[in-house]
C-alpha atoms as a PDB file:
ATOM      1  CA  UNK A   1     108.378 102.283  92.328  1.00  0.00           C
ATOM      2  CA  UNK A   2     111.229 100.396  94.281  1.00  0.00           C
ATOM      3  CA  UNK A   3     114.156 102.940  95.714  1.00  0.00           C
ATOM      4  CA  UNK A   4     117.117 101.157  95.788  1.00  0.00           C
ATOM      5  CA  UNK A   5     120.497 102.143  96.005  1.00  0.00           C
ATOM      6  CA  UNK A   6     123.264 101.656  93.715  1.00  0.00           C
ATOM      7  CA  UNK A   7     127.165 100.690  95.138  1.00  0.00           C
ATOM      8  CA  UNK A   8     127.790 104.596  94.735  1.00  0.00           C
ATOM      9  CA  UNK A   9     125.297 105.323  96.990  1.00  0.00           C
ATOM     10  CA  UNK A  10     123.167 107.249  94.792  1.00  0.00           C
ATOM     11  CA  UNK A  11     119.196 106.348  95.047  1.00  0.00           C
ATOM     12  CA  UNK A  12     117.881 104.914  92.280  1.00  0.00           C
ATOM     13  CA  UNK A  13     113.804 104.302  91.464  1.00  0.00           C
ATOM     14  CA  UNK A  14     112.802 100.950  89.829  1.00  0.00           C
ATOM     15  CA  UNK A  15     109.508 100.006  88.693  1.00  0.00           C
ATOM     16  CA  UNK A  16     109.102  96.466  90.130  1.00  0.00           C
ATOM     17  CA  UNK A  17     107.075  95.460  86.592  1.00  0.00           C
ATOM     18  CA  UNK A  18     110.566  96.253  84.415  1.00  0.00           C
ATOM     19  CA  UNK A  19     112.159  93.408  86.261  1.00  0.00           C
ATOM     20  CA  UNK A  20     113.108  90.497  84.767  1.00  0.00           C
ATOM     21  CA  UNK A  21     115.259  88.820  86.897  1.00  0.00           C
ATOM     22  CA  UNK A  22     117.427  89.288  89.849  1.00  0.00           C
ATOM     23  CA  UNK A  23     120.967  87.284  91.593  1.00  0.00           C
ATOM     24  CA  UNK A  24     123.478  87.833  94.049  1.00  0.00           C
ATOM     25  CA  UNK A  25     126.958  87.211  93.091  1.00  0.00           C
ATOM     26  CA  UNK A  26     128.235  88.775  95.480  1.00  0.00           C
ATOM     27  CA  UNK A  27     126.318  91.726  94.600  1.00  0.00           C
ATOM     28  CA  UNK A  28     122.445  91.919  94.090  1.00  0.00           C
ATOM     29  CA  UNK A  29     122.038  92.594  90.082  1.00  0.00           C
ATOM     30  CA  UNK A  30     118.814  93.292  88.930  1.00  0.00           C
ATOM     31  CA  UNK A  31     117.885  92.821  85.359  1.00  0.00           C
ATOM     32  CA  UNK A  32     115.927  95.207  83.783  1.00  0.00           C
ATOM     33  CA  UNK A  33     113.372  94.377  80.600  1.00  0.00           C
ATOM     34  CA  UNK A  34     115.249  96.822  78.317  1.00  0.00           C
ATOM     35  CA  UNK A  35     118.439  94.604  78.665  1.00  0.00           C
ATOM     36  CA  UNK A  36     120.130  97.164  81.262  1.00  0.00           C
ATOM     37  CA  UNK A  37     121.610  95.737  84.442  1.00  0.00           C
ATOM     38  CA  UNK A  38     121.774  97.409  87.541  1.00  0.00           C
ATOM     39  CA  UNK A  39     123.545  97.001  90.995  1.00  0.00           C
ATOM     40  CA  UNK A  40     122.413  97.891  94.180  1.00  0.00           C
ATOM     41  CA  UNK A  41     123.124  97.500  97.958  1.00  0.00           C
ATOM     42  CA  UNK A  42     119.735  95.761  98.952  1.00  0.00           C
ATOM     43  CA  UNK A  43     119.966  92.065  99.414  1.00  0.00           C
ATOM     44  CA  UNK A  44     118.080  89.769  97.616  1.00  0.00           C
ATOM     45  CA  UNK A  45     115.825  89.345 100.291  1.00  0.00           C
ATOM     46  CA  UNK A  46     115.308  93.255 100.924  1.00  0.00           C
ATOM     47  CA  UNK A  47     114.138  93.294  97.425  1.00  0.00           C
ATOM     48  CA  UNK A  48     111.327  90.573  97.483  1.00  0.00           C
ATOM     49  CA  UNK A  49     110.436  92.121 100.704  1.00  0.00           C
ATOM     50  CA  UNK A  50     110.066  95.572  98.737  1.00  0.00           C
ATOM     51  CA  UNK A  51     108.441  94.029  95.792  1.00  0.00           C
ATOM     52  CA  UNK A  52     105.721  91.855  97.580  1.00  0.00           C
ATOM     53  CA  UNK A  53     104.881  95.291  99.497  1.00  0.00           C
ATOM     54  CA  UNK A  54     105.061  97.676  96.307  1.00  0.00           C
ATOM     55  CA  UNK A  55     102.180  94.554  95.017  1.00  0.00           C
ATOM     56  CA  UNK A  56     100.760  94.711  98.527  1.00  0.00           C
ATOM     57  CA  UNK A  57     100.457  98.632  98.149  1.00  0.00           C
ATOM     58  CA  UNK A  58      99.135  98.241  94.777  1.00  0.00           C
ATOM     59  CA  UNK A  59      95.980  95.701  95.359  1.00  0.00           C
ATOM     60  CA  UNK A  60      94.802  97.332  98.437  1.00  0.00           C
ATOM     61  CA  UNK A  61      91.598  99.212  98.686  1.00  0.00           C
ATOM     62  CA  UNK A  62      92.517 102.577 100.324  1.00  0.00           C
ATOM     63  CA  UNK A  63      88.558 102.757 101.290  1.00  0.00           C
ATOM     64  CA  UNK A  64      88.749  99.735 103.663  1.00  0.00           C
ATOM     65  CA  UNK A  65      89.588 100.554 107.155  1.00  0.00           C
ATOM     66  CA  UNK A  66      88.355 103.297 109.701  1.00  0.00           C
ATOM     67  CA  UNK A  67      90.173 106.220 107.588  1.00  0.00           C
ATOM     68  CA  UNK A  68      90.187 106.592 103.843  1.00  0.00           C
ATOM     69  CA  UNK A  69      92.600 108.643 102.365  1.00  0.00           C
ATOM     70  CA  UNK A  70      92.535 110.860  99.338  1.00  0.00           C
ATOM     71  CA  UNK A  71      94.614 109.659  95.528  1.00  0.00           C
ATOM     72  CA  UNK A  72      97.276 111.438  95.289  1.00  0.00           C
ATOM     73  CA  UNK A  73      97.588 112.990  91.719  1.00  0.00           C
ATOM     74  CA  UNK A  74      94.867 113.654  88.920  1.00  0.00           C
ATOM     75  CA  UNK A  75      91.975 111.865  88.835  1.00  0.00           C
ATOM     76  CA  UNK A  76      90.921 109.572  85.979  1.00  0.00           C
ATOM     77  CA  UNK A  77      89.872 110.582  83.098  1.00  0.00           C
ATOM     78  CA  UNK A  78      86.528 109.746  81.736  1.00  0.00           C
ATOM     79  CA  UNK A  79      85.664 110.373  78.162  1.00  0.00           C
ATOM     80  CA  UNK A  80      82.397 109.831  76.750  1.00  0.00           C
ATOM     81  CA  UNK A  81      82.513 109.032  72.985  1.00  0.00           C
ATOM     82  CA  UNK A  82      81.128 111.532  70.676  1.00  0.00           C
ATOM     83  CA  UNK A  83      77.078 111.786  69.454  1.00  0.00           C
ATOM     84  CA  UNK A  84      76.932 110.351  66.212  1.00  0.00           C
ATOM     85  CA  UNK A  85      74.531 112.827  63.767  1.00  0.00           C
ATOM     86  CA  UNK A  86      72.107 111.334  61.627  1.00  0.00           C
ATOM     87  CA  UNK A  87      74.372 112.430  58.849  1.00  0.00           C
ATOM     88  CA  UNK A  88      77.224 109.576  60.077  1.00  0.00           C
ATOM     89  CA  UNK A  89      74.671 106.523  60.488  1.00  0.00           C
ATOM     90  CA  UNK A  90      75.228 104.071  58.024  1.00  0.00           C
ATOM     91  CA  UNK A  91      72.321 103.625  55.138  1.00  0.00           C
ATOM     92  CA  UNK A  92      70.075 100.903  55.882  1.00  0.00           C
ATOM     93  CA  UNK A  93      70.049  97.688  54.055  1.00  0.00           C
ATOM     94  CA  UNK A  94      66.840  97.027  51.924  1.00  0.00           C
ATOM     95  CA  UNK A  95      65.754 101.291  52.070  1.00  0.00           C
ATOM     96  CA  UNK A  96      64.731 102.595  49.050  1.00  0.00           C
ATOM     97  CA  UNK A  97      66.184 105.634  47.082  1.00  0.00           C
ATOM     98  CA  UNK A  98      63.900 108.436  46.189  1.00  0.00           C
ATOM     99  CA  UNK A  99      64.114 107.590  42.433  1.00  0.00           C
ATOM    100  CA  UNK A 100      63.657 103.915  43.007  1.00  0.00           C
ATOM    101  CA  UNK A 101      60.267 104.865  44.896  1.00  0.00           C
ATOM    102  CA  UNK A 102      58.035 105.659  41.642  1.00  0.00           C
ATOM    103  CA  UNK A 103      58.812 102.586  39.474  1.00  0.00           C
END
């Protein structure tokens, strides 16, 4: 997420992917994917700064380097799908039925 901040001074967070485009007249206006607009006090140039380090941020493998430091949050989930029972397989092509056996 991007904190900008809006004309009012208020802090606002942005998520960097919901952006579609951005210009400066004078203003910088920032146009979300929903079809919102928003204006902040960063320049133009602030904001591809902040972008290109949110991506930087992002891609970069936090166990390179001398010092690896722990995820913040919950970890990933893994889910194993469940066993299927004999009972679910699907009936083999060509098997016989038990009254189809004697004739």
């Amino acid at each position: 997420m991007l904190k900008l901040t809006r004309l009012n001074n208020h802090t606002v967070a942005i998520n960097p992917d919901h952006i579609s485009w951005a210009d400066t007249t004078p203003d910088t206006t920032l146009a979300l994917i929903g079809g919102e607009k928003i204006i902040v006090r960063e320049t133009l140039d602030d904001l591809i700064r902040l972008v290109i380090e949110f991506r930087q941020a992002i891609r970069s493998n936090p166990f390179e380097g001398e010092r690896a430091e722990a995820f913040v949050g919950d970890p990933p989930r893994v889910t194993t799908p469940p066993r299927r029972r004999e009972s679910d397989a699907p009936p083999r092509l060509g098997s016989l039925s038990p009254r189809s056996e004697g004739r």
